[in-house]
N, C-alpha and C. Protein backbone atom coordinates (compact mmCIF):
# COMPACT_ATOMS: atom_id res chain seq x y z
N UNK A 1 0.84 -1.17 0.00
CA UNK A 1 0.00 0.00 0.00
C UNK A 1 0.89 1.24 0.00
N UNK A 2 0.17 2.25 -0.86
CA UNK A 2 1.24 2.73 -0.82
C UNK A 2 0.40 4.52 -0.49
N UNK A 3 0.89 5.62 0.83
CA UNK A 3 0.83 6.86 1.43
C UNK A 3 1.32 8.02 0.55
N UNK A 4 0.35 8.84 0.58
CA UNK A 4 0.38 10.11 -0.07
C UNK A 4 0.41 11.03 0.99
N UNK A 5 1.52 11.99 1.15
CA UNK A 5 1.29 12.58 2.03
C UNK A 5 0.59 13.76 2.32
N UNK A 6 -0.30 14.25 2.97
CA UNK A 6 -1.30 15.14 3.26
C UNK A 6 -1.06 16.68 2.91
N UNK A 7 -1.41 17.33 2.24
CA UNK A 7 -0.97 18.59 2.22
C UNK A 7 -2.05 19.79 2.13
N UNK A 8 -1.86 20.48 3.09
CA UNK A 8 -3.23 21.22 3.60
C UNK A 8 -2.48 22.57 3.34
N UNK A 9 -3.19 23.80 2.84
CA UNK A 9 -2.85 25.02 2.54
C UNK A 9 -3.80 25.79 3.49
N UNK A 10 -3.64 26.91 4.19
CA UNK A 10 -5.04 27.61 4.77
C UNK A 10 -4.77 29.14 4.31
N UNK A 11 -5.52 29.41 4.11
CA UNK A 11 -5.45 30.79 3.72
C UNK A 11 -6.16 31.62 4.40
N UNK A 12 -5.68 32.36 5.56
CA UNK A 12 -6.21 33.40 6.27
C UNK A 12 -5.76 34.87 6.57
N UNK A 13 -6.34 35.19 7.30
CA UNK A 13 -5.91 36.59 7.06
C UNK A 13 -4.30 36.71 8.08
N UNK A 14 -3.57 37.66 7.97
CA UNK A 14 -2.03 37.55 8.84
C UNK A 14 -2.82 38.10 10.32
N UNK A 15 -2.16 36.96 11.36
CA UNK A 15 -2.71 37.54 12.88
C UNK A 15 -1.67 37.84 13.15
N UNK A 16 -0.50 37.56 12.79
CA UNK A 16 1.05 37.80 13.74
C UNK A 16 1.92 38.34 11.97
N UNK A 17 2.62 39.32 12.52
CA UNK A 17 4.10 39.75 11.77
C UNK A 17 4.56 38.01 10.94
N UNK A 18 4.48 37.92 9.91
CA UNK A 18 4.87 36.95 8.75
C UNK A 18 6.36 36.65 9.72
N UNK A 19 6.17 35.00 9.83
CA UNK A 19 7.74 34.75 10.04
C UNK A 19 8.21 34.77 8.93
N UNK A 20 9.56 35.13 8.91
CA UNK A 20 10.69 34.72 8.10
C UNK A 20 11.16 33.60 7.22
N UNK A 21 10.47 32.59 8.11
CA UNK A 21 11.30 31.11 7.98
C UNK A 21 9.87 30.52 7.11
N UNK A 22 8.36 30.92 7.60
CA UNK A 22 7.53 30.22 6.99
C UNK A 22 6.06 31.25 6.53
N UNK A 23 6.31 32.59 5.66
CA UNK A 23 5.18 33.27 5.83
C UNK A 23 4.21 32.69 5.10
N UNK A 24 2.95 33.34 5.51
CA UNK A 24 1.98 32.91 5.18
C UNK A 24 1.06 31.65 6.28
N UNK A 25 2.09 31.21 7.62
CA UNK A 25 1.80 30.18 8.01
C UNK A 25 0.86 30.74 9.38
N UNK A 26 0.07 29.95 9.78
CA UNK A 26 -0.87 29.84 11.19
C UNK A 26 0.08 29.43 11.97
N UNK A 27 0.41 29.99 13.43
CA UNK A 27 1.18 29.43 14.56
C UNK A 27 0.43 29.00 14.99
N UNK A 28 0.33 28.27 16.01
CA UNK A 28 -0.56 26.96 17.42
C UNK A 28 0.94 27.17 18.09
N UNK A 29 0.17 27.59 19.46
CA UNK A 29 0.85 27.18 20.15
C UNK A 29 -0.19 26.21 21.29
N UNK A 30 0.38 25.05 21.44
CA UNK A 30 0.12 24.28 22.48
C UNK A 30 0.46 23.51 23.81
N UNK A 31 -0.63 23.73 24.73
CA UNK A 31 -0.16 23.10 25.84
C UNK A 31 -1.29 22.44 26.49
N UNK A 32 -0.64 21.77 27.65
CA UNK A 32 -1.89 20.88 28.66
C UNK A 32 -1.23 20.66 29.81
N UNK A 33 -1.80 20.07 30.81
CA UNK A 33 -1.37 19.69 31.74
C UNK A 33 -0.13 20.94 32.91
N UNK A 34 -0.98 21.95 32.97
CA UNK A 34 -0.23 22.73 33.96
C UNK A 34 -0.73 22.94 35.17
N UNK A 35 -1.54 22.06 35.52
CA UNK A 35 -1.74 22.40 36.73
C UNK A 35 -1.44 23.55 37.75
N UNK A 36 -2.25 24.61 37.06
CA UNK A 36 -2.09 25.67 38.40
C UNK A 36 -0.23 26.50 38.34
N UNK A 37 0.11 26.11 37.07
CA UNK A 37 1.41 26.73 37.22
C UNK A 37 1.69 27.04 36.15
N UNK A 38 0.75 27.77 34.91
CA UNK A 38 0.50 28.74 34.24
C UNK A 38 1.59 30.02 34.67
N UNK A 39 1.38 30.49 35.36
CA UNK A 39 1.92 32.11 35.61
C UNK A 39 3.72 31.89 35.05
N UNK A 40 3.98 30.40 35.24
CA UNK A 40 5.74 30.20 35.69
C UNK A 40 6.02 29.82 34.22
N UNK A 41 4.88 30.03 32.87
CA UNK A 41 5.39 29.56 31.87
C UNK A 41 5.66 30.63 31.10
N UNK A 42 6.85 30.31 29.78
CA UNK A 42 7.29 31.53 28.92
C UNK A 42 6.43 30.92 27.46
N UNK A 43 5.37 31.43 27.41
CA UNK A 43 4.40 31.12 26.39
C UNK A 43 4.60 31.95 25.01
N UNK A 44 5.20 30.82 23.85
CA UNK A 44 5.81 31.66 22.39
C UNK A 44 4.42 32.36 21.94
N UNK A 45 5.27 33.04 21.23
CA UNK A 45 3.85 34.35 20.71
C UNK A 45 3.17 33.15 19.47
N UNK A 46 2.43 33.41 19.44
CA UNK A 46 1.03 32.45 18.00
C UNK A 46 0.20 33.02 17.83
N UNK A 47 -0.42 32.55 16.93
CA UNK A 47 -1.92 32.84 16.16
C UNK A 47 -3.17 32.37 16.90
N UNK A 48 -3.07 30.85 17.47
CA UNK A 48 -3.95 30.20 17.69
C UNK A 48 -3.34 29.96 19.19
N UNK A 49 -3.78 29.88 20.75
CA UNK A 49 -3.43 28.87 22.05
C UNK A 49 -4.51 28.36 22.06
N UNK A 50 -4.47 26.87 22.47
CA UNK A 50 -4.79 25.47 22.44
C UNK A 50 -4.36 25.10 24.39
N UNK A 51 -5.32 25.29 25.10
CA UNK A 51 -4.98 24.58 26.19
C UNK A 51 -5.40 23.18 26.31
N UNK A 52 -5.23 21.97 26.10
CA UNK A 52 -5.46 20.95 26.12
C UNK A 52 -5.97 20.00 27.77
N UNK A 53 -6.29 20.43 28.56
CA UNK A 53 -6.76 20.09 29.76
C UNK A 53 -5.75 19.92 31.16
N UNK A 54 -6.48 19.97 31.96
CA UNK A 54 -5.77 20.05 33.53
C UNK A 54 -4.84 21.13 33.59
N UNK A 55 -5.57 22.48 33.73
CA UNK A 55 -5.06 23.94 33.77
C UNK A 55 -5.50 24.15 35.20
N UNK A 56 -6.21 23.15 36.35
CA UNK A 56 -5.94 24.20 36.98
C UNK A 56 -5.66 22.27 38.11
N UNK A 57 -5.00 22.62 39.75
CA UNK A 57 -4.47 20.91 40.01
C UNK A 57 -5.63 20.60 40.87
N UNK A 58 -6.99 21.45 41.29
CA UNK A 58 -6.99 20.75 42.55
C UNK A 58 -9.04 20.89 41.51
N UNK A 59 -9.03 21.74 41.07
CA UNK A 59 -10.39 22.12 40.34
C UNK A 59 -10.86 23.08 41.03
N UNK A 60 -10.36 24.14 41.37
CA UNK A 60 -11.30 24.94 42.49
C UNK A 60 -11.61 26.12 41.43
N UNK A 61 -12.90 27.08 42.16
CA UNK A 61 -13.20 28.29 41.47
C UNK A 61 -12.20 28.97 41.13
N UNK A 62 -11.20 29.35 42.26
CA UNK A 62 -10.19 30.40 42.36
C UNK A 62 -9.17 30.05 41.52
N UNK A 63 -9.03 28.99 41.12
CA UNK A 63 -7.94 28.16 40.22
C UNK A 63 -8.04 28.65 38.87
N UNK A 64 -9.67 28.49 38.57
CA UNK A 64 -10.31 28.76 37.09
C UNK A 64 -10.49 30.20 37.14
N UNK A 65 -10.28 30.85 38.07
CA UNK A 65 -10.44 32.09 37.69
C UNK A 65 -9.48 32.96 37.55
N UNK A 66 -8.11 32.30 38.17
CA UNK A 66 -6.75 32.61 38.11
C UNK A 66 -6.32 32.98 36.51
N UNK A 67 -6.46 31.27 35.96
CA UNK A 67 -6.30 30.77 35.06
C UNK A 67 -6.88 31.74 33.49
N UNK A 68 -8.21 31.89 34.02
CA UNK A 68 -8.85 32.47 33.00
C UNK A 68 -8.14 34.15 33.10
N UNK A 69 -7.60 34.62 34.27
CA UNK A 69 -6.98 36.05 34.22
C UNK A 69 -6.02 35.97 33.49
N UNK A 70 -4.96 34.80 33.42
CA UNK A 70 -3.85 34.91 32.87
C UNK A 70 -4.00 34.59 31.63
N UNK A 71 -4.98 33.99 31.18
CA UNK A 71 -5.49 33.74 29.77
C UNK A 71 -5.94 34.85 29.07
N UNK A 72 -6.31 35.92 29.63
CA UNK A 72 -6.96 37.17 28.47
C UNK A 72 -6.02 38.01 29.01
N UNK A 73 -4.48 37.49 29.47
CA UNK A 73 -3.34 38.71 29.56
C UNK A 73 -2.34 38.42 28.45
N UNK A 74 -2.77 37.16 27.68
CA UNK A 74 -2.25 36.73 26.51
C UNK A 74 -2.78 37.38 25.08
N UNK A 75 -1.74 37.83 24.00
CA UNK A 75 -1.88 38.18 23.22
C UNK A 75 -2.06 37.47 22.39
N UNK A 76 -2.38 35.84 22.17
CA UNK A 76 -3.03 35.22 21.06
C UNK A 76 -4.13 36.18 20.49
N UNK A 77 -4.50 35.72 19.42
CA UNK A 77 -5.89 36.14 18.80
C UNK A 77 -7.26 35.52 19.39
N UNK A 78 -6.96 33.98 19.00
CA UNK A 78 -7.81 33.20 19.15
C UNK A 78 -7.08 31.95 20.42
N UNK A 79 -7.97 31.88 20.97
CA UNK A 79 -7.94 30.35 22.32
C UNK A 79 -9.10 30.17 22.54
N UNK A 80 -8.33 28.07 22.65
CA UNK A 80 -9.37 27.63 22.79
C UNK A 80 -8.39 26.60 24.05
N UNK A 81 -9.85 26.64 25.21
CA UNK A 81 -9.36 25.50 26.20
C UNK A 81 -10.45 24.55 26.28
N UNK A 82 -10.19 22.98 26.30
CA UNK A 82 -10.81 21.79 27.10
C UNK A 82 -10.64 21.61 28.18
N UNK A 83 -11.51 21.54 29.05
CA UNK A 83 -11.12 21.01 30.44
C UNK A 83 -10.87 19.51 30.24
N UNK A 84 -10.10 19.73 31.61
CA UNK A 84 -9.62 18.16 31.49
C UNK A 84 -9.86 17.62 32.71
N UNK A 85 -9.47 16.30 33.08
CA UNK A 85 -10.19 15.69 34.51
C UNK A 85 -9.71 16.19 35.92
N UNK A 86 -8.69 17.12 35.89
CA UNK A 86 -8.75 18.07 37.03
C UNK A 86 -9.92 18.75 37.02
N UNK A 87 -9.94 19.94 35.76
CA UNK A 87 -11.05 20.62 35.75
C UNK A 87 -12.32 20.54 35.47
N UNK A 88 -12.86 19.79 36.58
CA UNK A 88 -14.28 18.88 36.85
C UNK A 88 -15.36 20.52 37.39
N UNK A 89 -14.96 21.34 37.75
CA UNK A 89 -15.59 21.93 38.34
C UNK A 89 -16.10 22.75 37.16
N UNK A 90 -15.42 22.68 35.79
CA UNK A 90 -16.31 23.39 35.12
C UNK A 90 -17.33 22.77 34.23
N UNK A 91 -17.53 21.21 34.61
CA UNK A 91 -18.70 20.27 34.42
C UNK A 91 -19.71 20.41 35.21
N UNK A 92 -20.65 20.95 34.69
CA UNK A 92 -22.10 21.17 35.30
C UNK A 92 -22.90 19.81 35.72
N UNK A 93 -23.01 19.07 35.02
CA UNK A 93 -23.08 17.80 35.52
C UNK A 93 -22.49 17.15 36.92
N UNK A 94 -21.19 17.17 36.58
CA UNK A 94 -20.01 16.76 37.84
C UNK A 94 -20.51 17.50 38.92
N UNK A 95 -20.54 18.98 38.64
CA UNK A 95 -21.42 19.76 40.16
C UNK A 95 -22.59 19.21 40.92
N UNK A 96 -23.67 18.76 39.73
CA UNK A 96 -24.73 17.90 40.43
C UNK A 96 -24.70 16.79 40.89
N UNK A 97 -23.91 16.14 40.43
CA UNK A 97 -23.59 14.91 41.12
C UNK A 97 -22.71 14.86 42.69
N UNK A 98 -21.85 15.68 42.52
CA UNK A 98 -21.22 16.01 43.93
C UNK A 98 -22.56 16.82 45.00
N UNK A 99 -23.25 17.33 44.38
CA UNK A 99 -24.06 17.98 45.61
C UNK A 99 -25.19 16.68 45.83
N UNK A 100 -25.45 16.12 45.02
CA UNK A 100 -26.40 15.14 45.28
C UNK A 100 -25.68 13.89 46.08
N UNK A 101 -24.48 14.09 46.46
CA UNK A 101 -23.64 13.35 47.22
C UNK A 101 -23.19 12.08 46.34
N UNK A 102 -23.33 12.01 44.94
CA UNK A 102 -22.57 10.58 44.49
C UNK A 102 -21.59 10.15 43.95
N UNK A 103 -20.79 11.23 44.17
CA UNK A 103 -19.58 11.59 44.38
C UNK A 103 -18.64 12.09 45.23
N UNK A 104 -17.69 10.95 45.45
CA UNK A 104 -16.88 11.74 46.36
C UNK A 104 -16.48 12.72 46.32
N UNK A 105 -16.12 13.87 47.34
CA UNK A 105 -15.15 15.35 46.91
C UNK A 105 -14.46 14.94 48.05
N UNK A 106 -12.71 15.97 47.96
CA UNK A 106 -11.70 16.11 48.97
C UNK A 106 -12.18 17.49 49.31
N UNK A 107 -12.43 18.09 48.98
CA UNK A 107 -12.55 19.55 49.74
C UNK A 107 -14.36 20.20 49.98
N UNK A 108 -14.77 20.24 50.42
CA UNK A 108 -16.41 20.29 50.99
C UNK A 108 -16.34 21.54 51.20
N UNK A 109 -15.26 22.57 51.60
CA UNK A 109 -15.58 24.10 51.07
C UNK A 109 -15.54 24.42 50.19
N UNK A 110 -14.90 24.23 49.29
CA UNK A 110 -14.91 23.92 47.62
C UNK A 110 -16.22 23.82 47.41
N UNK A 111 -17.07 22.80 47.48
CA UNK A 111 -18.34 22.24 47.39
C UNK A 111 -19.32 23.64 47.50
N UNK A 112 -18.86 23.86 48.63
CA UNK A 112 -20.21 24.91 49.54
C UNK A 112 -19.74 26.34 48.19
N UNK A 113 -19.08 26.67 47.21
CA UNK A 113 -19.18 27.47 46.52
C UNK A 113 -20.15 27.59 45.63
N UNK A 114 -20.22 26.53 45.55
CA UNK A 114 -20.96 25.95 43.99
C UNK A 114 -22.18 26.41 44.37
């Protein structure tokens, strides 16, 4: 069998100063898994941030709201975040189920926010 390899062109408008090395191109920058230690990262300039889940370690309000400050102090254009299975607290579902008790929680002041 024999692979052709994929070749995708996008044509959009310039969000960032044309690199040098590749103009015309979309940056992504991506990440996941920072648990709550966002502030300590040197995040490259892009077109597109991509948080890929567990941005904040324990799931608390104050975590996600940290998180979300340091997120619109970024000069991307466009971001996009998934929560991930830390960040349960921004599952509406997961909330009802913890108050309806069928779920365990470690922190029950946590809880009493919701």
């Amino acid at each position: 069998m024999r692979t052709t390899p994929l070749s995708l062109t996008l044509t959009t408008p310039t969000l960032l100063p044309p690199s040098p090395s590749w103009p015309g191109c979309v940056r992504l920058v991506c990440m996941s898994d920072t648990h709550g230690r966002h502030r300590e990262l040197q995040v490259p300039p892009g077109d597109i941030l991509i948080h890929s889940g567990d941005f904040t370690n324990t799931g608390t309000f104050s975590e996600v709201q940290d998180f979300d400050d340091w997120l619109g102090s970024l000069p991307h254009r466009h971001k996009v975040v998934v929560p991930g299975n830390h960040d349960s607290v921004m599952d509406q579902e997961v909330r009802e189920l913890v108050k309806r008790g069928e779920v365990e929680v470690f922190n029950e002041e946590e809880v009493n926010k919701w």
